[in-house]
Protein backbone atom coordinates (compact mmCIF):
# COMPACT_ATOMS: atom_id res chain seq x y z
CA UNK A 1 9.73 0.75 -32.15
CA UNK A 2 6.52 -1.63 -31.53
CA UNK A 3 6.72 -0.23 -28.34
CA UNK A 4 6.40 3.50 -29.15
CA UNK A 5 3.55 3.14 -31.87
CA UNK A 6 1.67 1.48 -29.14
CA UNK A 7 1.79 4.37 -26.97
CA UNK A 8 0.86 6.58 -29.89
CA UNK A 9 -1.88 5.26 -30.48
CA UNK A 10 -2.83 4.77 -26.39
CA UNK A 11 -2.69 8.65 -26.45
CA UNK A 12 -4.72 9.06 -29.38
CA UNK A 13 -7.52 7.21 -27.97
CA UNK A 14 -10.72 8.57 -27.71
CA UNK A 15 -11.25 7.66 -24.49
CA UNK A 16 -7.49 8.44 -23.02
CA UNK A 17 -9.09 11.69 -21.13
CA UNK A 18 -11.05 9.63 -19.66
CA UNK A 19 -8.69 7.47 -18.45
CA UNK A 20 -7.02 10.13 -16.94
CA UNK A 21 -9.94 11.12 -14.93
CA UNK A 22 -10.76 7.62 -13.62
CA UNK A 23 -6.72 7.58 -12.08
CA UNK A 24 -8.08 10.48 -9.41
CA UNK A 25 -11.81 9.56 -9.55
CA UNK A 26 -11.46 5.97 -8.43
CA UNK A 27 -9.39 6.59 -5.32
CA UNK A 28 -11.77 9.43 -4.81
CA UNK A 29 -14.49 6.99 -5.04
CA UNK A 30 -12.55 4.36 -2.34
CA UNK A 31 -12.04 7.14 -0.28
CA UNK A 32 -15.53 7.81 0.48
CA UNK A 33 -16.41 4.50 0.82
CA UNK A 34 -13.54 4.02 2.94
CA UNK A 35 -15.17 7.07 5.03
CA UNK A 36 -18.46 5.36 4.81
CA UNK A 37 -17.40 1.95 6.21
CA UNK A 38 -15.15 3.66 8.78
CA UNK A 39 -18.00 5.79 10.39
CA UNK A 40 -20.44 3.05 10.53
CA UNK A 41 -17.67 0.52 11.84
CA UNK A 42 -17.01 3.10 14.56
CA UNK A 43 -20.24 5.13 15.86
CA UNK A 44 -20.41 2.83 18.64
CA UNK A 45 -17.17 3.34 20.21
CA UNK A 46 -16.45 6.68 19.28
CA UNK A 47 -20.06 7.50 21.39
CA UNK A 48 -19.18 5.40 24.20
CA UNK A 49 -16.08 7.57 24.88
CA UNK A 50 -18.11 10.54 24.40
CA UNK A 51 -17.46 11.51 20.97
CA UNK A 52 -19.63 12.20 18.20
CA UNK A 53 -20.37 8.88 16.12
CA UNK A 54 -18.77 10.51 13.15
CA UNK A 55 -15.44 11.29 14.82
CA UNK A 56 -13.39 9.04 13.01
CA UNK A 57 -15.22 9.67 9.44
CA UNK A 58 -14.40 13.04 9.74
CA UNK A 59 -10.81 12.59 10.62
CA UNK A 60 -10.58 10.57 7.67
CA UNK A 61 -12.40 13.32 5.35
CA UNK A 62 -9.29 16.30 7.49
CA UNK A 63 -7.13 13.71 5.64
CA UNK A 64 -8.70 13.00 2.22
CA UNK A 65 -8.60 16.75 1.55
CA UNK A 66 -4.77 17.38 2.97
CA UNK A 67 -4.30 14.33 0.79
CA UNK A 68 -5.83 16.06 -2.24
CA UNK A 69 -3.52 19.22 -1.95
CA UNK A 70 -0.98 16.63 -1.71
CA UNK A 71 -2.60 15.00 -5.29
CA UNK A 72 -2.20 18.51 -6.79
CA UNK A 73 1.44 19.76 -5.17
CA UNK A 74 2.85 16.25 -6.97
CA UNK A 75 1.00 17.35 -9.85
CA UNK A 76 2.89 20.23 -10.83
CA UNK A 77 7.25 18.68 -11.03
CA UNK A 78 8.32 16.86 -13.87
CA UNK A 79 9.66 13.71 -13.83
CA UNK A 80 13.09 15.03 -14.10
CA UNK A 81 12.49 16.75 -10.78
CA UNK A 82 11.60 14.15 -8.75
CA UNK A 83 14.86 12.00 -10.45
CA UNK A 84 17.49 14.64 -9.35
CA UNK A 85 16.02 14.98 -5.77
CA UNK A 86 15.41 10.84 -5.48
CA UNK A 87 18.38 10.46 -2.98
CA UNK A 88 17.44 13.42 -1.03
CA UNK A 89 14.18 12.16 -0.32
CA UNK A 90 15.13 8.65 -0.24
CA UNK A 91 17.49 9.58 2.87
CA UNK A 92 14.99 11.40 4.58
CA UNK A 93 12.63 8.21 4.55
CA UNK A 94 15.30 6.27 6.09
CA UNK A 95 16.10 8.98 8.91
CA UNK A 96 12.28 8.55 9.24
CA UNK A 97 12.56 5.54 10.08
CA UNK A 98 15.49 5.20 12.22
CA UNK A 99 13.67 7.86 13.87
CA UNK A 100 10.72 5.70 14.94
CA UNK A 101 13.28 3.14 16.79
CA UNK A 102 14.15 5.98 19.35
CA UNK A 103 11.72 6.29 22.54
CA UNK A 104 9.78 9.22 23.09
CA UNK A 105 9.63 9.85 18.95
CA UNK A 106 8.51 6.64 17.84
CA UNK A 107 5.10 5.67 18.60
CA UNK A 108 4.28 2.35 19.17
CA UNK A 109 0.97 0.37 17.89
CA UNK A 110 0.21 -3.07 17.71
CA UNK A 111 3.15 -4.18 18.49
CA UNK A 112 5.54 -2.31 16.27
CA UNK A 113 6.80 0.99 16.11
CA UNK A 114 6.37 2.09 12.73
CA UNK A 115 5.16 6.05 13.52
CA UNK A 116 7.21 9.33 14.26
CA UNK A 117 5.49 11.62 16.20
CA UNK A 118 5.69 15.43 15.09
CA UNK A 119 3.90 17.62 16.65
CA UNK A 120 0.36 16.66 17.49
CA UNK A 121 0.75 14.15 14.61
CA UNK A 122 1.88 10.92 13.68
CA UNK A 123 3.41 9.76 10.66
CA UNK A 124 3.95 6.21 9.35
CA UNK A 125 7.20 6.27 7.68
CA UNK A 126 6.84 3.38 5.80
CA UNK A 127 4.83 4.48 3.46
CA UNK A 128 7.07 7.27 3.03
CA UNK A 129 9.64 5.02 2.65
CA UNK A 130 7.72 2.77 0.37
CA UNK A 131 7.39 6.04 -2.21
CA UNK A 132 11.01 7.26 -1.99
CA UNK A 133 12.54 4.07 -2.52
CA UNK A 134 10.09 3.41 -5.44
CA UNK A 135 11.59 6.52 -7.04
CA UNK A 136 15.42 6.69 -5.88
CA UNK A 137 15.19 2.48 -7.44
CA UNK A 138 14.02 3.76 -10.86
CA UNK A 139 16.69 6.63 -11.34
CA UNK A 140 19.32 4.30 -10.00
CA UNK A 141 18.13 1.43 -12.34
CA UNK A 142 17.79 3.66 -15.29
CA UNK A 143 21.68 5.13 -15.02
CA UNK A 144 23.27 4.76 -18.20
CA UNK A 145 25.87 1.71 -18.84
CA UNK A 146 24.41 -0.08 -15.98
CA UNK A 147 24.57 -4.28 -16.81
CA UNK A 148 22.71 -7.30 -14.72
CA UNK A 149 24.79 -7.88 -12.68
CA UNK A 150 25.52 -4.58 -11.06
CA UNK A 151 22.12 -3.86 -11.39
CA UNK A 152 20.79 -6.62 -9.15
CA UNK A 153 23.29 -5.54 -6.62
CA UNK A 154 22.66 -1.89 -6.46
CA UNK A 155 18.95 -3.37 -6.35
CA UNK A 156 19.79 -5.51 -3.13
CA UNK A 157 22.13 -2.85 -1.67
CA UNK A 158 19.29 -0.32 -1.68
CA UNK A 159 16.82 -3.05 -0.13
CA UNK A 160 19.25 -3.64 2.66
CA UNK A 161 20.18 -0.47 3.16
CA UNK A 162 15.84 0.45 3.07
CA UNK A 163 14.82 -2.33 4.89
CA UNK A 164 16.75 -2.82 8.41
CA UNK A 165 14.82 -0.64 10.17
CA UNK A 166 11.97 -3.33 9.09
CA UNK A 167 13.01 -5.67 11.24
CA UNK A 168 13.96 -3.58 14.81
CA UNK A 169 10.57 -1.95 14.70
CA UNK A 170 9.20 -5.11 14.32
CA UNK A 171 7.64 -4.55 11.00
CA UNK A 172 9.07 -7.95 8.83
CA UNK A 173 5.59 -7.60 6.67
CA UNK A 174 6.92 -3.90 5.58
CA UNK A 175 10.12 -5.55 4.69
CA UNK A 176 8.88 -7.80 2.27
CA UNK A 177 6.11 -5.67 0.89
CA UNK A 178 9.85 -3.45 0.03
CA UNK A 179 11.60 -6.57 -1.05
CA UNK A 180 8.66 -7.76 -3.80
CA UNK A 181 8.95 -3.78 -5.11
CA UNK A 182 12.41 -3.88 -5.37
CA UNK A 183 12.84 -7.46 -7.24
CA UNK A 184 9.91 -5.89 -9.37
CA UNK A 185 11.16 -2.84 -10.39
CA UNK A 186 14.18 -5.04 -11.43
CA UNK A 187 12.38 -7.57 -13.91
CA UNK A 188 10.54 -4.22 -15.11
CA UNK A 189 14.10 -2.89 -16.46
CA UNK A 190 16.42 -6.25 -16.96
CA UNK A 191 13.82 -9.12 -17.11
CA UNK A 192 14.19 -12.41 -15.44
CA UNK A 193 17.66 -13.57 -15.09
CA UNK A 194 19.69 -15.70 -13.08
CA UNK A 195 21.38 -13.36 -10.84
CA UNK A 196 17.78 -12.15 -10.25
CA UNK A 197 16.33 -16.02 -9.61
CA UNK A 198 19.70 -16.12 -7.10
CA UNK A 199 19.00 -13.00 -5.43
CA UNK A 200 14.95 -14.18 -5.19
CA UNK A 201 16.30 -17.48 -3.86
CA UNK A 202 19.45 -15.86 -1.07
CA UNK A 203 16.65 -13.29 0.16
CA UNK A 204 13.99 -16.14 1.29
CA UNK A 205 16.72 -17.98 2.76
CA UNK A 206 17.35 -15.02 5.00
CA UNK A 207 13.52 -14.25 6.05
CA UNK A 208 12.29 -17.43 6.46
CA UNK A 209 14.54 -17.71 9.75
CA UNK A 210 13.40 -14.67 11.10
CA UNK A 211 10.40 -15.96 11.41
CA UNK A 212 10.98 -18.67 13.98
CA UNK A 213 12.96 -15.54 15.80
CA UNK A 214 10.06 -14.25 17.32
CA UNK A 215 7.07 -16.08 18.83
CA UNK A 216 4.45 -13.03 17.84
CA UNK A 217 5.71 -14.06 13.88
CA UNK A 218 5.97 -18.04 14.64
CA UNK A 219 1.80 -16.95 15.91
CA UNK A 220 0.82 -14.93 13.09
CA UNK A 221 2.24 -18.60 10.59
CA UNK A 222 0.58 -20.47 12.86
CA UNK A 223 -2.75 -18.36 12.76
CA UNK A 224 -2.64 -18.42 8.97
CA UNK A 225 -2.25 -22.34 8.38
CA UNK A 226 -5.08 -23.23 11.24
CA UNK A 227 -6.88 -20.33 12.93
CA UNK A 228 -9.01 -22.38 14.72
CA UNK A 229 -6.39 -23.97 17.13
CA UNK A 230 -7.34 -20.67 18.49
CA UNK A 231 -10.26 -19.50 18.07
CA UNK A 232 -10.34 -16.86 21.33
CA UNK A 233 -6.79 -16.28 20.87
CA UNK A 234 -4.27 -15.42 17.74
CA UNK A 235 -7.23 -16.74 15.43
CA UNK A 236 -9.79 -14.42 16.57
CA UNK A 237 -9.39 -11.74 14.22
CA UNK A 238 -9.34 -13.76 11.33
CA UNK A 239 -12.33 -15.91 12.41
CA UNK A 240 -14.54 -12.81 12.75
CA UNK A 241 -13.42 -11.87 8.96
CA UNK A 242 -15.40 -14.60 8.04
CA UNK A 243 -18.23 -14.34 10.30
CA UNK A 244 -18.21 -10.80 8.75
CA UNK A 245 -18.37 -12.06 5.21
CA UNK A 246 -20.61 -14.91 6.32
CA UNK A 247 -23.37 -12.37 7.40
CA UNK A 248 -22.87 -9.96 4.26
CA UNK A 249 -23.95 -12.60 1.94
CA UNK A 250 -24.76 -10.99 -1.88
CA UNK A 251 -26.20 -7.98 -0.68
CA UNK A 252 -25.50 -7.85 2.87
CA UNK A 253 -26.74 -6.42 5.94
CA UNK A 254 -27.39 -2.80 5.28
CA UNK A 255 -24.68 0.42 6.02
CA UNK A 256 -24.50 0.75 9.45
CA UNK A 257 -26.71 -2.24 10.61
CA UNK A 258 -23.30 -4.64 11.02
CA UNK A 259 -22.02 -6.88 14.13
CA UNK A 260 -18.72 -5.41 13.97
CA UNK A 261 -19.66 -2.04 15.35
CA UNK A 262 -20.15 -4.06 18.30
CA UNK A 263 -16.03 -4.74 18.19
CA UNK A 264 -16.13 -7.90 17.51
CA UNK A 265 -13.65 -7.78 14.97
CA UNK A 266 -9.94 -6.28 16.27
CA UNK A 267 -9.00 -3.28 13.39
CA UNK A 268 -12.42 -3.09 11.60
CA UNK A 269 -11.23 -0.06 10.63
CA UNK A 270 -8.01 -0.55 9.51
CA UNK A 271 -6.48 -3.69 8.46
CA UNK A 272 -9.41 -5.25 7.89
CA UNK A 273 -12.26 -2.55 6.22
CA UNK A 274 -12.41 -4.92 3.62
CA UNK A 275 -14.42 -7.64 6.16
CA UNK A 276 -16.73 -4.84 6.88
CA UNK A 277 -17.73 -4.20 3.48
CA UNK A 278 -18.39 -7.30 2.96
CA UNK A 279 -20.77 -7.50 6.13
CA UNK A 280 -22.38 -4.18 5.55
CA UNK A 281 -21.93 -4.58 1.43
CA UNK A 282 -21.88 -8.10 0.66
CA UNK A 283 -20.43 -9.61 -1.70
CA UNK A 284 -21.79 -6.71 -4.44
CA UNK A 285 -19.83 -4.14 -2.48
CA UNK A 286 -16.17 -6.21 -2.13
CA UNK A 287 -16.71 -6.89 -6.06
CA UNK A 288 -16.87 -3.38 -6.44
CA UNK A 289 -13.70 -2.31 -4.65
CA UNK A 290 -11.85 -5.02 -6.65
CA UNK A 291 -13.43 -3.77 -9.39
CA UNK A 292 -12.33 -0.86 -9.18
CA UNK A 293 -8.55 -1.62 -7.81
CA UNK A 294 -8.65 -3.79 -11.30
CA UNK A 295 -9.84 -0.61 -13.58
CA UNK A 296 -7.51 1.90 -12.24
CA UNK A 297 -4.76 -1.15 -12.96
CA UNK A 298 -5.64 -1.59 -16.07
CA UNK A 299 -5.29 2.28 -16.64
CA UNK A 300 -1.87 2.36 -15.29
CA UNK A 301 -0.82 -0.82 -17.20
CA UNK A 302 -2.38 1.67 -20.49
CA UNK A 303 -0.25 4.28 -19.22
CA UNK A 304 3.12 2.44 -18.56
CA UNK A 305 2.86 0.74 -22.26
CA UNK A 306 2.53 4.00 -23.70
CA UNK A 307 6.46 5.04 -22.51
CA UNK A 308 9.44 3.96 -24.33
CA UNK A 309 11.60 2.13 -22.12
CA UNK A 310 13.35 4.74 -19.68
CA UNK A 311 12.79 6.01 -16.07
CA UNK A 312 9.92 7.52 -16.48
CA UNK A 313 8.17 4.31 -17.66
CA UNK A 314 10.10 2.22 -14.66
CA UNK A 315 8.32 5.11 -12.95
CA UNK A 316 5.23 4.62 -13.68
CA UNK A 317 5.67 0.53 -12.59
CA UNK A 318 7.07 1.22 -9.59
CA UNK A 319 4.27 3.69 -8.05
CA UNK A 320 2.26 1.49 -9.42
CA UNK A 321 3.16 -1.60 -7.42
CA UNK A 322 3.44 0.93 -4.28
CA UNK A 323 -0.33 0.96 -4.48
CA UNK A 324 -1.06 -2.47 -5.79
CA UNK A 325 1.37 -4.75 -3.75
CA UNK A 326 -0.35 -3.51 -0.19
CA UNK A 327 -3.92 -4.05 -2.23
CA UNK A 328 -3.14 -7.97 -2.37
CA UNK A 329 -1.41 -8.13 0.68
CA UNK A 330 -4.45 -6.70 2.67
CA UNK A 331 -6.64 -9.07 1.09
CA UNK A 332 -4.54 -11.72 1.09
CA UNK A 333 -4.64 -11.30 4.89
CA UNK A 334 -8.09 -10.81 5.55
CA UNK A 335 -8.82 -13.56 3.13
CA UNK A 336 -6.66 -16.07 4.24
CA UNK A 337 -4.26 -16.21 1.29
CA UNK A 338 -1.11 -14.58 3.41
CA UNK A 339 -0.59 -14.36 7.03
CA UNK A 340 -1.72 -11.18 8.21
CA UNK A 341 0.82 -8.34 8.39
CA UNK A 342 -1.26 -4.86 9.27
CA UNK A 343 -1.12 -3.59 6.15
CA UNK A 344 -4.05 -0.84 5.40
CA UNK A 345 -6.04 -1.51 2.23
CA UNK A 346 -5.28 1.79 -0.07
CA UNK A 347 -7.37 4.57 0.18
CA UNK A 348 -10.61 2.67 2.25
CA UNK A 349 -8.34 1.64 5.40
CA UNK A 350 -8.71 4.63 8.10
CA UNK A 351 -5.39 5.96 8.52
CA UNK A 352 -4.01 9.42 7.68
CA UNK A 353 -0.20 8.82 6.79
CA UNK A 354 -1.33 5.73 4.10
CA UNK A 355 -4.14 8.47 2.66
CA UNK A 356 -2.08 10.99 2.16
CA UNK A 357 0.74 9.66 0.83
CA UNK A 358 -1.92 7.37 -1.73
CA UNK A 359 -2.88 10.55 -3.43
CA UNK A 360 0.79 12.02 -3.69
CA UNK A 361 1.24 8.71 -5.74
CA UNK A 362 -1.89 9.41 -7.71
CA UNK A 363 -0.71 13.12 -8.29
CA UNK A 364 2.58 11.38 -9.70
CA UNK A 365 0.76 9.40 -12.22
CA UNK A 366 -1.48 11.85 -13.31
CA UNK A 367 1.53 14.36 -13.98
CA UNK A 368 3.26 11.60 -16.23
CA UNK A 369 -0.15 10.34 -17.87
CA UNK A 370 0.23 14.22 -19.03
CA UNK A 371 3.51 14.25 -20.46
CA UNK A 372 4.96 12.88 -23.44
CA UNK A 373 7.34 10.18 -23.56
């Protein structure tokens, strides 16, 4: 009952249009400084291949605006929609990705195969995969008469059944990106238990060998706990994160006038946009993309608590987290508090299928920040 008068009185606040607004406005914002970072990042290398120094900007704007058709198309189903077709789409993700495992389909880069090729185009599908099973987890969660214990093995079913592909593409990052969803989606419906602490506890024990399974994930370990054993080598990247950050200082160096345009840093426009921003930004413009991550959280968090308990609010959570855990991952990564797993910062990192398929998840949210519940 607490519960519900909160929400009440969440959607009778002055203030709860706005709210609304700042869910599409802040990833709009992102987005263009995503665009921003990415065209001054790569102006030097697209004109040395004979392209205009804006190629890759404008890419990234083809996709902002597919991606804000996409915002409106997820707009207009109801929740109820999107819970009776949950399997269907779920499945499709997983074809998707067994699809990306076959040569000739799959398209291979930086060492894992995590795209599908159709057509002229490429699709990551696991950020597909990452949406569907955020939705097909809340309906099945949400079934009536369902107790703890079946519930936290449906939960690791689904995983296992999501997540192999993970680990033939290679892609062991994506797996546990899936695996922290999944466990919390779980505590969002049940709470912390001790089938849940068991299943937490049985799941580590099975990644933490893979690791030593493969030298490239033994490197990236290694890289994380002392990048400077090498420095020219698997510590490179991260190295010139810092030398990025270094230079920004407060204010730093002025859009367009940074080092890494030069390629000095591997993925500047990808995995690790943030370390530009921070060159080109300083330390005033990676406050303000946190900042701004933070505010549209907060917003969600007002939206989630103003649901009664039900799939719609597990909703909610779970596309919530499909945005949020890849935030902290990214910067984890380029800040040295995870190994670094390629994972695109939301909405800034240059990259069509992770654009796109942000603003369906925005559309999502804004449809059930409509609705009653």
């Amino acid at each position: 009952m607490a519960r519900e008068e909160t929400g009440s009185n969440i959607r009778t606040w002055p203030l709860w249009g706005l709210a609304i607004q700042s869910t599409w406005f802040i990833p709009l914002v992102l987005t263009c400084m995503g665009v921003l970072m990415i065209s001054s990042v790569t102006a030097q290398l697209t004109q040395s291949q004979g392209r205009s120094p804006f190629y890759y900007g404008l890419r990234q704007i083809q996709w902002l605006l597919v991606g804000l058709g996409a915002m409106i198309a997820c707009t207009l189903p109801k929740a109820d929609l999107w819970k009776r077709w949950s399997g269907v789409l779920w499945a499709g993700a997983i074809v998707l990705m067994v699809l990306t495992l076959f040569p000739g389909i799959g398209r291979t880069g930086g060492g894992a195969s995590r795209w599908v090729r159709i057509g002229p185009l490429s699709l990551q599908a696991s950020e597909l995969m990452l949406f569907a099973f955020a939705i097909h987890l809340s309906r099945k969660l949400n079934e009536p008469g369902l107790g703890r214990i079946k519930a936290i093995g449906r939960t690791l079913v689904l995983f296992a059944l999501s997540a192999w592909p993970f680990f033939f593409q290679p892609d062991l990052g994506g797996a546990l990106i899936l695996f922290a969803l999944s466990m919390a989606v779980f505590v969002q419906v049940f709470g912390w238990t001790v089938p849940i602490l068991a299943g937490v506890a049985a799941s580590v024990t099975t990644f933490v060998p893979l690791i030593f399974l493969s030298r490239y994930r033994i490197e990236r370990v290694t890289t994380f706990l002392d990048p400077w054993s090498d420095p020219l080598g698997s510590g490179f990247q991260t190295l010139q994160g810092f030398i990025a950050f270094a230079n920004g200082g407060l204010f730093g160096v002025g859009i367009g006038h940074g080092l890494q345009k030069l390629q000095y840093l591997p993925a500047a426009h990808t995995d690790f946009i943030f370390a530009v921003i921070g060159e080109e930004a300083g330390l005033i413009g990676t406050f303000s993309v946190v900042l701004l991550f933070g505010i549209l959280l907060m917003v969600q968090f007002l939206s989630y608590s103003s649901r009664r308990p039900g799939f719609e609010s597990t909703l909610i959570w779970a596309v919530t987290l499909t945005i949020f855990i890849p935030f902290f991952v990214n910067l984890g990564g380029v800040l040295r508090l995870l190994p670094l797993t390629g994972v695109p910062l939301p909405f800034v990192s240059y990259g069509g299928s992770s654009l796109v398929l942000g603003w369906c998840k925005i559309g999502v949210l804004l449809r059930l920040m409509r609705t009653t519940g």
